[in-house]
N, C-alpha and C. Protein backbone atom coordinates (compact mmCIF):
# COMPACT_ATOMS: atom_id res chain seq x y z
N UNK A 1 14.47 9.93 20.06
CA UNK A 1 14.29 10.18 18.64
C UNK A 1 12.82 10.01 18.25
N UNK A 2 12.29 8.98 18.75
CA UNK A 2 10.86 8.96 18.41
C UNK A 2 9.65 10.10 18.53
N UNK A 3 10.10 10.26 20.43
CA UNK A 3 9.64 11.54 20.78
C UNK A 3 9.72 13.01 19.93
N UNK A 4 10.59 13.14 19.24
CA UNK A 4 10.97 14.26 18.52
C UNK A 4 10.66 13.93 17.56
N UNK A 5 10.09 13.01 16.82
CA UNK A 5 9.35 12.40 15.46
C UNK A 5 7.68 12.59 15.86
N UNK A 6 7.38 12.24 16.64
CA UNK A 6 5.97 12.26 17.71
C UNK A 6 5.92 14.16 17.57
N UNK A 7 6.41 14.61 17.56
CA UNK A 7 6.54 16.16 18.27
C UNK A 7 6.11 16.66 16.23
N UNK A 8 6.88 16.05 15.67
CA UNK A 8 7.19 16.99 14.51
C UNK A 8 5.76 16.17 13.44
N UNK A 9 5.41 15.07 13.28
CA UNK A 9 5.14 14.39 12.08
C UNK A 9 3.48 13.90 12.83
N UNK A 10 2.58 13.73 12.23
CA UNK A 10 1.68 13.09 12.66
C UNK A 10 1.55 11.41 12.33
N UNK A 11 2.02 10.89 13.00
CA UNK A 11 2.70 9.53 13.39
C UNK A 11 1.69 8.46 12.51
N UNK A 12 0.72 8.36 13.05
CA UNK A 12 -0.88 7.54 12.54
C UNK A 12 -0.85 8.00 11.35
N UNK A 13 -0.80 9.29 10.78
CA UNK A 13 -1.11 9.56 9.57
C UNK A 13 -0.55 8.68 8.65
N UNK A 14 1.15 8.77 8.85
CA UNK A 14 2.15 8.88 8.09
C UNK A 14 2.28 7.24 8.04
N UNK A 15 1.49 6.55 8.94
CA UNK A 15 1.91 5.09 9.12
C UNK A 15 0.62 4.71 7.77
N UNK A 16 -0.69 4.99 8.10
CA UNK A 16 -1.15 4.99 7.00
C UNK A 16 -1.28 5.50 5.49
N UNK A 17 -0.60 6.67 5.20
CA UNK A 17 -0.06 6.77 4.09
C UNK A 17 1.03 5.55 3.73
N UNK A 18 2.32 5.57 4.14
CA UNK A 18 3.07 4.46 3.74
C UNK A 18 2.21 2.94 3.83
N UNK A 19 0.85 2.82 4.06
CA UNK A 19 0.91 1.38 3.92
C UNK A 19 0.32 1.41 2.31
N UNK A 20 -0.64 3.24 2.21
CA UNK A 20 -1.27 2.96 0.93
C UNK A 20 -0.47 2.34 0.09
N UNK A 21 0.95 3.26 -0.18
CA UNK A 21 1.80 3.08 -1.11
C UNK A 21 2.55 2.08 -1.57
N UNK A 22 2.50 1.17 -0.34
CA UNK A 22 3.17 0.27 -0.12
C UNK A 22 2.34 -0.76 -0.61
N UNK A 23 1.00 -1.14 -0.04
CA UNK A 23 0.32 -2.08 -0.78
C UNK A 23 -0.13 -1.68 -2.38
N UNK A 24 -0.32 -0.54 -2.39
CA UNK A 24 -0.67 -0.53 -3.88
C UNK A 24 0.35 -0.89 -4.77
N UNK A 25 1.43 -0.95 -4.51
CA UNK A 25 2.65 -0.78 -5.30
C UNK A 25 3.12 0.59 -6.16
N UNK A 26 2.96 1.59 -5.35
CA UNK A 26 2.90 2.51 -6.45
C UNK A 26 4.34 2.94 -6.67
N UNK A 27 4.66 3.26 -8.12
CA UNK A 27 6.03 3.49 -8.34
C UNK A 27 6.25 4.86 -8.41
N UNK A 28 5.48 5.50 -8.62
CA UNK A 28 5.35 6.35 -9.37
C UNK A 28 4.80 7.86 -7.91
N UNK A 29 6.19 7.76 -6.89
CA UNK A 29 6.13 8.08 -5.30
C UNK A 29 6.63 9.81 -5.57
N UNK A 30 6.95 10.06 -6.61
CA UNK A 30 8.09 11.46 -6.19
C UNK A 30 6.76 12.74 -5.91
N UNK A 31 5.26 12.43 -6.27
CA UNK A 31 4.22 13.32 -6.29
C UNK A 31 3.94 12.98 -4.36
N UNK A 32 4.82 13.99 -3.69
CA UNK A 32 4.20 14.24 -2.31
C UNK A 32 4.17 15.52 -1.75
N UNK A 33 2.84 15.20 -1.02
CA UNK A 33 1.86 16.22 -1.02
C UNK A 33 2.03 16.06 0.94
N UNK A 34 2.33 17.13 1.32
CA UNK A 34 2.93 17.36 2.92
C UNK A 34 1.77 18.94 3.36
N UNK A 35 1.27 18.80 4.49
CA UNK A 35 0.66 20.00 5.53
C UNK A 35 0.95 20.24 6.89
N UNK A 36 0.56 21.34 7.35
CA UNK A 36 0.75 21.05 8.73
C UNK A 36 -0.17 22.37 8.82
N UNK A 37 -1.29 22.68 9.90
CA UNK A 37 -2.03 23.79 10.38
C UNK A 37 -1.53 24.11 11.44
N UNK A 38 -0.27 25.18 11.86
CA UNK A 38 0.25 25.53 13.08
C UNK A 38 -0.66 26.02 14.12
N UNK A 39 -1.87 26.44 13.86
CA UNK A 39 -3.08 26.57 14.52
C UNK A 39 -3.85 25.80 15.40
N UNK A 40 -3.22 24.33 14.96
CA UNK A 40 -3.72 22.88 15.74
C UNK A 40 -2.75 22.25 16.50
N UNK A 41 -2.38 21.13 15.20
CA UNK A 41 -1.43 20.38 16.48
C UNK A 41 0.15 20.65 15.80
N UNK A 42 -0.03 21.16 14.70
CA UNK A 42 1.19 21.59 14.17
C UNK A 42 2.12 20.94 13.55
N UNK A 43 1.67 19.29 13.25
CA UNK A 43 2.31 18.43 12.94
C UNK A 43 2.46 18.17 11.21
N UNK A 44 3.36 17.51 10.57
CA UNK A 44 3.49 17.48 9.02
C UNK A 44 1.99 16.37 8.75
N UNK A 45 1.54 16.46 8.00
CA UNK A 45 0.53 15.24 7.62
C UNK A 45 0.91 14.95 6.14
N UNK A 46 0.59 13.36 5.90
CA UNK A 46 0.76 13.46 4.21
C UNK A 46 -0.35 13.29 3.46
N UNK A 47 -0.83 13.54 2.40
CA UNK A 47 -2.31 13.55 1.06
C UNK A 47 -1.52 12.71 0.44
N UNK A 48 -2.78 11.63 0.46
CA UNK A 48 -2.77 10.53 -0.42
C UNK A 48 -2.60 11.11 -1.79
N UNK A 49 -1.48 11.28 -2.93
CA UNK A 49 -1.90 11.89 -3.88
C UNK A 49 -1.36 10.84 -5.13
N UNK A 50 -1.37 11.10 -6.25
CA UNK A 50 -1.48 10.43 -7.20
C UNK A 50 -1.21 9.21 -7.56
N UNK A 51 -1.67 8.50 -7.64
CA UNK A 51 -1.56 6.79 -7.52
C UNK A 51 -2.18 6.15 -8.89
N UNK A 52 -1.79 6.81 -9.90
CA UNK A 52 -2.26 6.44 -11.55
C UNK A 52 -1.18 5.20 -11.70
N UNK A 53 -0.01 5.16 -10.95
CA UNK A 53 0.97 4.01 -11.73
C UNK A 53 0.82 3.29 -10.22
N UNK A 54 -0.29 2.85 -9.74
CA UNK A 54 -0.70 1.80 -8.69
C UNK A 54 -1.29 0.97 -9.20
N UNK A 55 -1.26 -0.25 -8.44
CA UNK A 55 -2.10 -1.53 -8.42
C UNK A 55 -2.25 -1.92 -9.85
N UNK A 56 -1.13 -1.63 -10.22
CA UNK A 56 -1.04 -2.11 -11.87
C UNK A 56 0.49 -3.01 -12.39
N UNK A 57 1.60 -2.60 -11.52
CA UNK A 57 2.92 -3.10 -11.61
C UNK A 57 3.34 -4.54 -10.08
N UNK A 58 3.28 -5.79 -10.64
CA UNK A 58 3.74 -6.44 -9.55
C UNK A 58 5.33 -6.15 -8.88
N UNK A 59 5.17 -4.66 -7.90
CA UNK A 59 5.94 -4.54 -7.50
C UNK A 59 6.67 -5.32 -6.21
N UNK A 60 7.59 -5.01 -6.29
CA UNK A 60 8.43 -5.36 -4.66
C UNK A 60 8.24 -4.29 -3.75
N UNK A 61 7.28 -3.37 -3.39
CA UNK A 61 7.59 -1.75 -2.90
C UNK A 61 7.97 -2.11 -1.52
N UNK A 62 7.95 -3.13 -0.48
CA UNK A 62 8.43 -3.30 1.40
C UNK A 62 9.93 -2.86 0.87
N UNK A 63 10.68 -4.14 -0.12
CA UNK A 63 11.80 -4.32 -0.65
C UNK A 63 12.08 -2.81 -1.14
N UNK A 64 11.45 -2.30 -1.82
CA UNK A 64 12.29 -0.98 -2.52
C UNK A 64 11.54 0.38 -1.72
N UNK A 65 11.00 0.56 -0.59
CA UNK A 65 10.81 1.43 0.33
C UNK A 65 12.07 1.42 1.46
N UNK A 66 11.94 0.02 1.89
CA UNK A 66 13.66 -0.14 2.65
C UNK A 66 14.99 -0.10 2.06
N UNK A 67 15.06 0.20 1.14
CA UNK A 67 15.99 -0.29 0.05
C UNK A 67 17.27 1.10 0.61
N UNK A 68 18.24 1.41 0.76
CA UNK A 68 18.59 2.81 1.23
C UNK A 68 19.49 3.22 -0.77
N UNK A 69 18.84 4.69 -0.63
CA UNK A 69 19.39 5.12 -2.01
C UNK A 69 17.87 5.81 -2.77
N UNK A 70 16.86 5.82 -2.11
CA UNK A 70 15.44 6.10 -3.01
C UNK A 70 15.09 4.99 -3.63
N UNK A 71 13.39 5.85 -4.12
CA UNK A 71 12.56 4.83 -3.82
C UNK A 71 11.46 5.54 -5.44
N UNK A 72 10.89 4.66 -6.04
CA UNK A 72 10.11 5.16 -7.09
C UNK A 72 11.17 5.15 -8.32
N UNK A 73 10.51 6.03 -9.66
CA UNK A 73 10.74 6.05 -10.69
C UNK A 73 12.17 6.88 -10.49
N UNK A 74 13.25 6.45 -11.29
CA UNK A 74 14.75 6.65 -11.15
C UNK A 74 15.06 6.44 -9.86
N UNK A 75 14.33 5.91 -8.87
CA UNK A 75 15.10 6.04 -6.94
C UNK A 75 15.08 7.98 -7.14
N UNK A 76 14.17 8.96 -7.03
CA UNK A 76 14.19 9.98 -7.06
C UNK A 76 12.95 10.44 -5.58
N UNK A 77 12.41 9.10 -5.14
CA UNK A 77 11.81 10.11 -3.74
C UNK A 77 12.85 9.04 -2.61
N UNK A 78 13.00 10.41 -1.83
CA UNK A 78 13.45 10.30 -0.81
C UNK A 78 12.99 9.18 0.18
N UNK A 79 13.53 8.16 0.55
CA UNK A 79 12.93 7.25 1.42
C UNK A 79 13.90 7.26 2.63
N UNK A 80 14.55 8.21 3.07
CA UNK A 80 15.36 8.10 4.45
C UNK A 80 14.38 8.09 6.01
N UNK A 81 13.40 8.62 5.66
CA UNK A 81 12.42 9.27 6.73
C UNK A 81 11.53 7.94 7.02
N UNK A 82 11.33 7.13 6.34
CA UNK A 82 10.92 5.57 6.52
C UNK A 82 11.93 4.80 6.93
N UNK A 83 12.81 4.35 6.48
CA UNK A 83 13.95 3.29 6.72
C UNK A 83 14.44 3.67 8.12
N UNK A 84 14.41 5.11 8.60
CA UNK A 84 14.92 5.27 9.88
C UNK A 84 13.52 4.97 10.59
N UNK A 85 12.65 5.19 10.45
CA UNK A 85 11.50 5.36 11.58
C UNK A 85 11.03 3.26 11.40
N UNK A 86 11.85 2.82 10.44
CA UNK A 86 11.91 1.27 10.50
C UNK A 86 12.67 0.67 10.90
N UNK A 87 13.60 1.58 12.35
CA UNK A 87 14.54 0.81 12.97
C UNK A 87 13.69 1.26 13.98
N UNK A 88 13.06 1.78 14.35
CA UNK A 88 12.25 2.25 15.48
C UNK A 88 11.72 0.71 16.31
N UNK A 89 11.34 -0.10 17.31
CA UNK A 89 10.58 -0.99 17.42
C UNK A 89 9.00 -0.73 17.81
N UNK A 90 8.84 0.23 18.25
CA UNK A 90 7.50 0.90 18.38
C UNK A 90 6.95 1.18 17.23
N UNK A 91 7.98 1.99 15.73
CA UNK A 91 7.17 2.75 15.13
C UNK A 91 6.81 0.72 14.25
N UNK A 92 7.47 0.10 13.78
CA UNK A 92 7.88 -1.05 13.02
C UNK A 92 6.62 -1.77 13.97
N UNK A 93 6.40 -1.81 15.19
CA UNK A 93 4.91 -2.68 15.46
C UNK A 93 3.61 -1.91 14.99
N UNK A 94 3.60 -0.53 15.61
CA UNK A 94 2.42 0.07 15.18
C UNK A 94 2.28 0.00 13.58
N UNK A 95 3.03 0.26 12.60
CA UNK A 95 3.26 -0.38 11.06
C UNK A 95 2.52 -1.54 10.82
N UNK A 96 2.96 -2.43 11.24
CA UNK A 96 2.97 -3.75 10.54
C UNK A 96 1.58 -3.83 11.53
N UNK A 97 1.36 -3.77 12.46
CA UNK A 97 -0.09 -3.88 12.46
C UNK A 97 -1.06 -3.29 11.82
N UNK A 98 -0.67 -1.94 11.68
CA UNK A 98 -1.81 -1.29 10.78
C UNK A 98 -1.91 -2.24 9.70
N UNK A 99 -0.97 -2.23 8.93
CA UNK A 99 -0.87 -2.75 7.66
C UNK A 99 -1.44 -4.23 7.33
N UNK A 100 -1.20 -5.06 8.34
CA UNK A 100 -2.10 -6.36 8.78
C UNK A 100 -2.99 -6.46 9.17
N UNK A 101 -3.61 -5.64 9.50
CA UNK A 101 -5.58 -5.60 9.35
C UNK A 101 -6.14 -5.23 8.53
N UNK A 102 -5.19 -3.61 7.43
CA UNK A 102 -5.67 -3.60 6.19
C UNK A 102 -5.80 -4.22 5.49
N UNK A 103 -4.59 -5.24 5.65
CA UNK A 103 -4.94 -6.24 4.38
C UNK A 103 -5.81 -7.52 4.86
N UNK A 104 -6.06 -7.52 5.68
CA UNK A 104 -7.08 -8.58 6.30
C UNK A 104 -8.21 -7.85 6.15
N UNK A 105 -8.65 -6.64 5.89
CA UNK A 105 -10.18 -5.89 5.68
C UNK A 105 -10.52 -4.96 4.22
N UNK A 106 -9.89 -3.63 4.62
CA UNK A 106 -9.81 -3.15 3.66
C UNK A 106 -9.13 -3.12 2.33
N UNK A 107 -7.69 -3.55 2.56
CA UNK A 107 -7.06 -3.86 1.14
C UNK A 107 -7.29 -5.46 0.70
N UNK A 108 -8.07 -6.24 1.34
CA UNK A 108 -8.22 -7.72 1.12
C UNK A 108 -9.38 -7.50 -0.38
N UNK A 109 -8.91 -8.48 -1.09
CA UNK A 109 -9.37 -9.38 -2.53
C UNK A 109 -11.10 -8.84 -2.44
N UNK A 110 -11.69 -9.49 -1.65
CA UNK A 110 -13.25 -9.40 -1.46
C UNK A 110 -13.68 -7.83 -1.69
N UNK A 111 -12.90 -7.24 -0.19
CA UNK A 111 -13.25 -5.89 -0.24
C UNK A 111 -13.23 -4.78 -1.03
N UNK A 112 -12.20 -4.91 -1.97
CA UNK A 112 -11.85 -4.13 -3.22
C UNK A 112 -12.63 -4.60 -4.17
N UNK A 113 -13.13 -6.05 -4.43
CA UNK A 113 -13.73 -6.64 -5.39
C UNK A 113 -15.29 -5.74 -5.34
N UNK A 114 -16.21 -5.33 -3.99
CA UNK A 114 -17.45 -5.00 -3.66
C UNK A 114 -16.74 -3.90 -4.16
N UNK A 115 -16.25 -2.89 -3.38
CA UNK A 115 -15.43 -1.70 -4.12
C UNK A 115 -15.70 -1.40 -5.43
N UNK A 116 -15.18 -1.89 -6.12
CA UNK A 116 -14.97 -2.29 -7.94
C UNK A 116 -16.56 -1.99 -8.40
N UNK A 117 -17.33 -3.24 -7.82
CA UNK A 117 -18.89 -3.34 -8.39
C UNK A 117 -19.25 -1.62 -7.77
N UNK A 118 -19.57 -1.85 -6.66
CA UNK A 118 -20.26 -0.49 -6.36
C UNK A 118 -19.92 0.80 -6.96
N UNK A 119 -18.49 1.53 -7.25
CA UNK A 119 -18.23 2.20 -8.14
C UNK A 119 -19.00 2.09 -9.37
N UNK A 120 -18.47 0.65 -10.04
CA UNK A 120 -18.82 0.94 -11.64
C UNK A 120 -20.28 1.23 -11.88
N UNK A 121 -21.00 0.10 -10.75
CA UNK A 121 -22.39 0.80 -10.84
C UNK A 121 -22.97 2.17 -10.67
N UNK A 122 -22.23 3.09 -9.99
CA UNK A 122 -22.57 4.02 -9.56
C UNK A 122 -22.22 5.16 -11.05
N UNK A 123 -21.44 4.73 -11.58
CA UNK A 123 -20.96 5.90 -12.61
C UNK A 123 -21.26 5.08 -14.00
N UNK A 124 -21.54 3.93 -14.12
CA UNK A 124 -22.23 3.33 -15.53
C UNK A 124 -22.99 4.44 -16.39
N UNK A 125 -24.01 4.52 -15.89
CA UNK A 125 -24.62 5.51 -16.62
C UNK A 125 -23.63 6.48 -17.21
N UNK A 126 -22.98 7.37 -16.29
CA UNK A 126 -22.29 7.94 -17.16
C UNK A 126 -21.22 7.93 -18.01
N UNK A 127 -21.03 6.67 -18.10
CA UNK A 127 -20.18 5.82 -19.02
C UNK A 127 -19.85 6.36 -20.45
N UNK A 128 -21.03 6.18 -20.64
CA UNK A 128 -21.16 6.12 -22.52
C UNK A 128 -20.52 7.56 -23.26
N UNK A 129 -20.76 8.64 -22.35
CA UNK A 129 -20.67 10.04 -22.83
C UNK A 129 -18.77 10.23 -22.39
N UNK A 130 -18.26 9.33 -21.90
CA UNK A 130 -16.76 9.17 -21.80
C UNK A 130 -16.25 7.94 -22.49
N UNK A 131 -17.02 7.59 -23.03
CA UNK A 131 -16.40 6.39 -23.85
C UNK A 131 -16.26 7.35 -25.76
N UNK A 132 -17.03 7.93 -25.67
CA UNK A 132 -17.32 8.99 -26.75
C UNK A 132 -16.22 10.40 -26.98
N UNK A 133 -16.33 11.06 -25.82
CA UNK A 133 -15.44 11.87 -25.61
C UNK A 133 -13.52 11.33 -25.59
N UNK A 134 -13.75 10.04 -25.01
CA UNK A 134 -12.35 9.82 -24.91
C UNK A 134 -11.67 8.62 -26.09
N UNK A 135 -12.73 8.50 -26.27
CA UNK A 135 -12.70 7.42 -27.93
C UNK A 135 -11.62 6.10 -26.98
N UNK A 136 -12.72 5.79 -26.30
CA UNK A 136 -12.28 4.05 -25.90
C UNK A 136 -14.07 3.55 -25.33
N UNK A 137 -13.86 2.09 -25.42
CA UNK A 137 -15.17 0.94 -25.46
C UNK A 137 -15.16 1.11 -24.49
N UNK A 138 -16.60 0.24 -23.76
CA UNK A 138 -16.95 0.06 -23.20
C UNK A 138 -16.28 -1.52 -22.95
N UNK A 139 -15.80 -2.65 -24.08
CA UNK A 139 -15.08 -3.82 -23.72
C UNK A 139 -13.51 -3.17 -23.09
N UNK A 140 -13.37 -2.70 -23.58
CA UNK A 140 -12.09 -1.75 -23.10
C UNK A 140 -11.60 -1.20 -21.72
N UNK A 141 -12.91 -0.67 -20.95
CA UNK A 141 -12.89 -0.32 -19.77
C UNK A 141 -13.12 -1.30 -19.28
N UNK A 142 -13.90 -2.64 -19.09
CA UNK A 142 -14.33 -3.77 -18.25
C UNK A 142 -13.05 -4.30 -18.82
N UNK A 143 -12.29 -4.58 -19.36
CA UNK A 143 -11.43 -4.58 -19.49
C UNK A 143 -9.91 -4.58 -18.68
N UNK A 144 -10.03 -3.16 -18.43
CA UNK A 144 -9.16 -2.79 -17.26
C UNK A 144 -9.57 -3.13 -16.21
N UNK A 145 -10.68 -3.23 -15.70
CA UNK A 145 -11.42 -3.22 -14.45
C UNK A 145 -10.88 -4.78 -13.47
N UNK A 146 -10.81 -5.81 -15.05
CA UNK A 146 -10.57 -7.30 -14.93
C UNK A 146 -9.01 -7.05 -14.31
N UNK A 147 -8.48 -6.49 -15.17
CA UNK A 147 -7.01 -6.02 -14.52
C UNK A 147 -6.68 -5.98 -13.10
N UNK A 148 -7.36 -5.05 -12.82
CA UNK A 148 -7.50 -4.21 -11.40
C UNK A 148 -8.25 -5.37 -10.50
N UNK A 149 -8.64 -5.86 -11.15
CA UNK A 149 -9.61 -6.98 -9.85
C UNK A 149 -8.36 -8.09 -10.25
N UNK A 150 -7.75 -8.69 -10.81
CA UNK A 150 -6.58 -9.38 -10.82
C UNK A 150 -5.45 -9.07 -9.92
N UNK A 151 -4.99 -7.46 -10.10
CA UNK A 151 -4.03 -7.31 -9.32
C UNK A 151 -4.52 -7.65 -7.82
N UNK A 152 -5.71 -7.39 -7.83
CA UNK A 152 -6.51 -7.63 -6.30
C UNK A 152 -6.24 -8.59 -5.60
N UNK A 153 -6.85 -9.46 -6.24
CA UNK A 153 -6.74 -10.81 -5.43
C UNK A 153 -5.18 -11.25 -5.75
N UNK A 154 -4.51 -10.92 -6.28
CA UNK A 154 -3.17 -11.70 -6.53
C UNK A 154 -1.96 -10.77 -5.79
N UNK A 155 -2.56 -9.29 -4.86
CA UNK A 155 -1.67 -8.92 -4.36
C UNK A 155 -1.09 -9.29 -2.80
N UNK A 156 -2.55 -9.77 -2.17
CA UNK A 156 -2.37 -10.30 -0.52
C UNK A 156 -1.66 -11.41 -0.90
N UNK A 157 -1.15 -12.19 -1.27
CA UNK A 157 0.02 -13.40 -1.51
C UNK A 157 1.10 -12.89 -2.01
N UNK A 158 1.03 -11.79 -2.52
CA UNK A 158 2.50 -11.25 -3.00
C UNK A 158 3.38 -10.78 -1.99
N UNK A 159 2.51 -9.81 -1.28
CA UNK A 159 2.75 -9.28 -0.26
C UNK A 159 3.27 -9.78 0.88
N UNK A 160 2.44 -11.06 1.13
CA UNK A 160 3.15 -11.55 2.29
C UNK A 160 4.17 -12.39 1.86
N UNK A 161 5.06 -12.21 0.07
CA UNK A 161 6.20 -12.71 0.00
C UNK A 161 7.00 -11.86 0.38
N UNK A 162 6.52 -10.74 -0.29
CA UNK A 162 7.43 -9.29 -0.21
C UNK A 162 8.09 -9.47 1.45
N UNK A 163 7.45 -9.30 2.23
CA UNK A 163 7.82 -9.30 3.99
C UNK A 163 8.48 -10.11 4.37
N UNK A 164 7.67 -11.33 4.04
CA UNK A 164 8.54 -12.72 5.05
C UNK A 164 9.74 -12.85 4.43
N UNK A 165 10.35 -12.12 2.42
CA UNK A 165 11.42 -12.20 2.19
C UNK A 165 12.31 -11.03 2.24
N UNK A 166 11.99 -10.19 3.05
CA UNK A 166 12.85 -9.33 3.06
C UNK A 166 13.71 -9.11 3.77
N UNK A 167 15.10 -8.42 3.18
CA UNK A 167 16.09 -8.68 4.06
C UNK A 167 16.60 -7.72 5.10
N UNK A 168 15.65 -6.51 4.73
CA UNK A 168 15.68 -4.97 5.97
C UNK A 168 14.42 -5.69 6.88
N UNK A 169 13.86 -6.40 6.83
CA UNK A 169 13.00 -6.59 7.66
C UNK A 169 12.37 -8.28 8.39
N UNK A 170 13.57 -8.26 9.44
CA UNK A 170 14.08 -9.98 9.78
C UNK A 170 12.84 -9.90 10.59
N UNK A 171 11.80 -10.74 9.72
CA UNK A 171 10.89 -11.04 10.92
C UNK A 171 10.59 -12.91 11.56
N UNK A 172 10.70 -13.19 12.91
CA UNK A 172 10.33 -14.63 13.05
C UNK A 172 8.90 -14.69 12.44
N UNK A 173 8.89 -16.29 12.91
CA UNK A 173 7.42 -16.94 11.69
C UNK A 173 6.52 -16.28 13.09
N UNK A 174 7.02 -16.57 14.25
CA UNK A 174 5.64 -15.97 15.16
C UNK A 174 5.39 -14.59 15.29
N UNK A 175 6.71 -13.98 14.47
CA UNK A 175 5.71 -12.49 14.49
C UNK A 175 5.22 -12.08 12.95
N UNK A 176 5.61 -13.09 12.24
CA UNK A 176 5.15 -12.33 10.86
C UNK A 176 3.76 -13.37 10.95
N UNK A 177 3.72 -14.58 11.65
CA UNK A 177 2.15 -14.96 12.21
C UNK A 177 1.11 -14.25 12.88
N UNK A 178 1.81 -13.14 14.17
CA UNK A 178 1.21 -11.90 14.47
C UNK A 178 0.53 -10.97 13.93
N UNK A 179 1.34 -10.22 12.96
CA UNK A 179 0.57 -9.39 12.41
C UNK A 179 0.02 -9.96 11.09
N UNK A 180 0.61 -10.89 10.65
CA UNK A 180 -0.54 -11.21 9.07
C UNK A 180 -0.93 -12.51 9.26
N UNK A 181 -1.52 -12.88 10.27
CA UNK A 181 -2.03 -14.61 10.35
C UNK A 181 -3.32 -14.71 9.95
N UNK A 182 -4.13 -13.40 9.59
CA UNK A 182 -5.54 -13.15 9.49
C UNK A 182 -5.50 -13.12 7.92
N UNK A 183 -4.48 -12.45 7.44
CA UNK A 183 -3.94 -12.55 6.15
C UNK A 183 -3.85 -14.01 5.42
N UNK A 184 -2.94 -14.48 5.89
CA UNK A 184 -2.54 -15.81 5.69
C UNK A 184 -3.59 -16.54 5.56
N UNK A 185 -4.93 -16.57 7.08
CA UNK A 185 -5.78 -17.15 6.62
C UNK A 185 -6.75 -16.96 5.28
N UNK A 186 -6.85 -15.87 5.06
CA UNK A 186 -7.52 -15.65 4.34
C UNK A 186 -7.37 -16.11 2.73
N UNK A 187 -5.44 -15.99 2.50
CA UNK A 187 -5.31 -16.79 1.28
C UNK A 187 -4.96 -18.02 1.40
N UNK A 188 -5.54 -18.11 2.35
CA UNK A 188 -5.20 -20.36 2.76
C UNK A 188 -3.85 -20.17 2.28
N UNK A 189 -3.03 -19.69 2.97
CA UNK A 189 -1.37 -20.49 3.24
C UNK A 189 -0.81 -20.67 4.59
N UNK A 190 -0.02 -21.16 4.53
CA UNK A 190 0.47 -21.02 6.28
C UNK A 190 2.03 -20.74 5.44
N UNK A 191 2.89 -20.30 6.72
CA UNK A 191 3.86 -19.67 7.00
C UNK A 191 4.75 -20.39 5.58
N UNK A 192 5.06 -21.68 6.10
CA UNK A 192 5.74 -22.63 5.14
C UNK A 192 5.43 -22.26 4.07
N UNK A 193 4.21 -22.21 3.54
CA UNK A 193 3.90 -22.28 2.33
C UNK A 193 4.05 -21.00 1.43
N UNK A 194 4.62 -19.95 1.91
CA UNK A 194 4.72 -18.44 1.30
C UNK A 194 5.93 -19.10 0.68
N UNK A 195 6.22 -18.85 -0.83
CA UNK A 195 7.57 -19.46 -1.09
C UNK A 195 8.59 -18.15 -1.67
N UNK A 196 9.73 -17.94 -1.69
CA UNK A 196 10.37 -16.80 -1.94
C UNK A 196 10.07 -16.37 -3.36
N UNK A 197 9.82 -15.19 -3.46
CA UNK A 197 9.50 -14.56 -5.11
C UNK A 197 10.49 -14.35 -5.88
């Protein structure tokens, strides 16, 4: 079955799309965006696409991606094509590792925080002429920004409640130490100390 998943889907892709979604919390899943160039390798790929109702809702998304019945706003995207490829034990290591270095690098508190600055600096200037046009402040936007850097740092601890409590996904303390112990360190907890959400 894998092999014939390997054959049809571009595997890496699809592991990193589902972690976007998954760490961002996005609810808001039924906008998917699928390719394939039969010219190459012929495989489905997925586009990161709209993620406006992300990193804004303290979701459960491990919990309601495994969940069987759909997934997002009304349970209206299809989540069968995950939950099966999460009985896989190959596809479920290559996963959870990806996903445990992202959040030990790229989706970690710090990294999004530099993120945040470097953006706003970069488009400040053109700030003012959209604060005008769209009739909102400038306290308004730093504002949100505080938001977004909140959900930040307050999502790598959520997250590793989301996992260690989930009930599609029985993991021991030495493997959920495996792939997120870099995690863990990083928000000073140890295993014990993740408490159920």
């Amino acid at each position: 079955a894998y092999e014939v998943l390997d054959n049809a889907i571009d595997i890496q892709n699809y592991i990193e799309y589902m972690a976007v979604e998954m760490y961002t919390g996005n609810t808001d899943t039924l906008n998917v965006k699928r390719y394939r160039n039969p010219k190459r390798d012929g495989k489905w790929k997925w586009v990161l696409f709209d993620l406006d109702w992300s990193f804004s809702v303290d979701t459960n998304s491990p919990q309601r991606w495994l969940t069987p019945g759909g997934m997002g706003n009304n349970l209206r995207t299809d989540n069968k094509l995950f939950i099966a490829c999460m009985k896989n034990e190959t596809f479920v290591d290559r996963f959870l590792t990806y996903l445990g270095e992202k959040m030990a690098t790229t989706y970690s508190a710090d990294s999004i925080k530099a993120m945040v600055d470097e953006f706003y600096n970069a488009i400040a200037p053109l700030m003012p002429d959209h604060y005008a046009r769209w009739e909102f402040s400038e306290s308004e936007h730093k504002s949100a920004i505080r938001e977004f850097v909140r959900y930040a740092e307050k999502r790598p601890y959520r997250m590793l409640q989301f996992i260690k409590y989930n009930k599609y996904l029985p993991l021991t303390q030495s493997q959920f130490e495996h792939y997120f112990g870099d995690v863990m360190a990083q928000v000073g907890v140890s295993f014990d100390e993740i408490k159920k959400p």
